[in-house]
Protein backbone atom coordinates (compact mmCIF):
# COMPACT_ATOMS: atom_id res chain seq x y z
CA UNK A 1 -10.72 -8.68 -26.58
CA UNK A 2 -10.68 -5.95 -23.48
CA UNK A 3 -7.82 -6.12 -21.40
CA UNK A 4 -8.44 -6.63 -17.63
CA UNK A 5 -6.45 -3.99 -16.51
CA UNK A 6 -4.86 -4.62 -12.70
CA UNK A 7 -7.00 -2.97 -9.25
CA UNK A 8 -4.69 -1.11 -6.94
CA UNK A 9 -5.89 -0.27 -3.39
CA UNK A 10 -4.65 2.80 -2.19
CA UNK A 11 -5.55 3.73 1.83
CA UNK A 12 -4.20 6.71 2.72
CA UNK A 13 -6.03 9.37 5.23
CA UNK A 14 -3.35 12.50 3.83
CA UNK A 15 -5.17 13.62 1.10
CA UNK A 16 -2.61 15.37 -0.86
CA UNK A 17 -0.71 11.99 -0.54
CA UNK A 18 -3.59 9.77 -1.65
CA UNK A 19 -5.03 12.24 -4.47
CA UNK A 20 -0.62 12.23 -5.61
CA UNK A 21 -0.55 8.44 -5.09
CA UNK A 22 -4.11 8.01 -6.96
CA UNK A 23 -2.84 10.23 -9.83
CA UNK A 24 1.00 7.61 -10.90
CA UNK A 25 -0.89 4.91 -10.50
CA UNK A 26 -3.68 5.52 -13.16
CA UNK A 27 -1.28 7.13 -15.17
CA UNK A 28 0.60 3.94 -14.88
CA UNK A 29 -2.59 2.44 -16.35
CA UNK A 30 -3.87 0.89 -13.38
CA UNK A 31 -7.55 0.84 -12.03
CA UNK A 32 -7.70 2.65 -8.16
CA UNK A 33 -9.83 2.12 -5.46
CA UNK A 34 -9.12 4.73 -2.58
CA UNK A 35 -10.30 4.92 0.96
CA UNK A 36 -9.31 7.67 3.69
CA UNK A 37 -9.42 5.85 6.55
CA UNK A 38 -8.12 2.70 8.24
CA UNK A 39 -11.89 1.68 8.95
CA UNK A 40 -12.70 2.28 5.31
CA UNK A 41 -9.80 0.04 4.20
CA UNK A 42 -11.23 -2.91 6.25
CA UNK A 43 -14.45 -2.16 4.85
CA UNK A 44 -13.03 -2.41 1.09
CA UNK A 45 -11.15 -5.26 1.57
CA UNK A 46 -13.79 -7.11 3.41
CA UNK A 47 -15.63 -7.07 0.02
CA UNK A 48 -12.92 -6.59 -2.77
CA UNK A 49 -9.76 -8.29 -3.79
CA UNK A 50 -7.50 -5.64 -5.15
CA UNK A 51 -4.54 -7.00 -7.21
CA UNK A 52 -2.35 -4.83 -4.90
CA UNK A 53 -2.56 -2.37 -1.88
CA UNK A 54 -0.30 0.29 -0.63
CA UNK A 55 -1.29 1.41 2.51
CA UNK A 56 0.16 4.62 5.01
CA UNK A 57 1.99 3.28 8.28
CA UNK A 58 0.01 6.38 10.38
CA UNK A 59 -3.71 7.17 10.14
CA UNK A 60 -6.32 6.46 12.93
CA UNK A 61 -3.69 4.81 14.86
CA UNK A 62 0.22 4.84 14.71
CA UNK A 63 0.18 1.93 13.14
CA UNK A 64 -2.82 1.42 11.10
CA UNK A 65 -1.16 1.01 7.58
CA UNK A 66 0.42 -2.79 9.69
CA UNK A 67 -3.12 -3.70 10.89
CA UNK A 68 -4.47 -3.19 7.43
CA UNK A 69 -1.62 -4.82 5.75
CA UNK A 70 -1.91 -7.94 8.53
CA UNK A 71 -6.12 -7.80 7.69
CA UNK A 72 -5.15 -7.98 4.04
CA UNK A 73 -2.72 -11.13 4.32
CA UNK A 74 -4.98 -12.48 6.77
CA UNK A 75 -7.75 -12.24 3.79
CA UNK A 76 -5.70 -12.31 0.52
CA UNK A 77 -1.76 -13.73 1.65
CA UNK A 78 -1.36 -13.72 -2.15
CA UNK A 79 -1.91 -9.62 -2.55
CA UNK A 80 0.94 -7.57 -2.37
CA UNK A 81 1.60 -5.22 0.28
CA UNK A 82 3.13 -2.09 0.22
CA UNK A 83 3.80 0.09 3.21
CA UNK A 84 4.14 3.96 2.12
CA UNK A 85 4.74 6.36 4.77
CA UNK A 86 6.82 9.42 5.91
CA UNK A 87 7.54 8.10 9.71
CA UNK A 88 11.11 7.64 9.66
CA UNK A 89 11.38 11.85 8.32
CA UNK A 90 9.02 12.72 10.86
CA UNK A 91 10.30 10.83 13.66
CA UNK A 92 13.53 8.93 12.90
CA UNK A 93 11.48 5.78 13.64
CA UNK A 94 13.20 3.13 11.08
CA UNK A 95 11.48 -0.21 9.78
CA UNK A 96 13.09 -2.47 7.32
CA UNK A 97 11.98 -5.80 5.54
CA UNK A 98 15.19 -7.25 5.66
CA UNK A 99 15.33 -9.44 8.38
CA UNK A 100 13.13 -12.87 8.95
CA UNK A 101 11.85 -11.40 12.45
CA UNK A 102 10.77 -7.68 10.31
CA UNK A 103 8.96 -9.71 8.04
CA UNK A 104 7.16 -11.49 10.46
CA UNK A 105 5.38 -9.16 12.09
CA UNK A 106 4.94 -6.35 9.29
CA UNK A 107 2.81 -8.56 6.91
CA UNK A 108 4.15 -6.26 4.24
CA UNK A 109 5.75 -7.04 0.43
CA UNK A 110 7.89 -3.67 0.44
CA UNK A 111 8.52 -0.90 2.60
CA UNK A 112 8.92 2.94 0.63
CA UNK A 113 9.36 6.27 2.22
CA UNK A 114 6.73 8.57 0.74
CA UNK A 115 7.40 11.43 -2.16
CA UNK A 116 8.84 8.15 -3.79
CA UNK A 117 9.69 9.28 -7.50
CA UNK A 118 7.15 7.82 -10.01
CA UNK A 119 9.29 6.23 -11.82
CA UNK A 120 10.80 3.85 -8.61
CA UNK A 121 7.20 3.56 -7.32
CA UNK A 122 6.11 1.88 -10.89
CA UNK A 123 9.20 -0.39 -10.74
CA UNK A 124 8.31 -1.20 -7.37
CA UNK A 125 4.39 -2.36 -8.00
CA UNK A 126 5.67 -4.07 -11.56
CA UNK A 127 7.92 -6.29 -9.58
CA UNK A 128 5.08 -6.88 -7.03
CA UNK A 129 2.88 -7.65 -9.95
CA UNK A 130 5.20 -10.18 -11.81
CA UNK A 131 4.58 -7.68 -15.13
């Protein structure tokens, strides 16, 4: 019997950061699907249900990785959500989960700061997974 083995979205338009990203996650034995754009995300998840997605915050716009994320929910409200980015290093901008209100308006499942350590970013998308 083959194992169906979990799909992982990964948007990301940094390509060091995606190729990085793209790299744990299969070694974590995951399948990827990658797209370098906000507008490519929408287009992948207007057709495919990943198991998971971890989107940037900044692409296209300032906030693309919260559109996608809000598309996604909108879509899939069952698919976890995680928000990767470097924003808070670059500009001291800080967004949390941890409030109700946070929640409600970043449709996201978890919130990381990016050049996240492999090992935290596998505990992190196990949890999300239930596995």
């Amino acid at each position: 019997m083959t194992e169906i083995r979990k799909k992982i979205l990964i948007v990301d338009d940094d390509m060091d950061s995606l190729a990085l990203l793209k790299t744990h996650v299969e070694n974590f034995g995951f399948v990827t699907i990658t797209a370098e754009s906000q507008k490519e995300g929408e287009e992948i998840i207007s057709r495919e249900k990943p198991d998971l997605a971890i989107f940037d915050l900044m692409m296209e716009n300032k906030d693309s990785g919260f559109i996608l994320s809000y598309k996604m929910k909108k879509i899939y409200p069952d698919v976890p959500v995680i928000i990767a980015t470097a924003v808070t290093a670059e500009t001291g901008m800080i967004f949390g989960l941890d409030t109700e209100e946070e929640r409600n308006w970043i449709k996201a499942d978890q919130y990381l700061e990016k050049d996240i350590r492999p090992d935290q970013l596998r505990r992190e998308i196990n949890k999300l997974l239930k596995i």
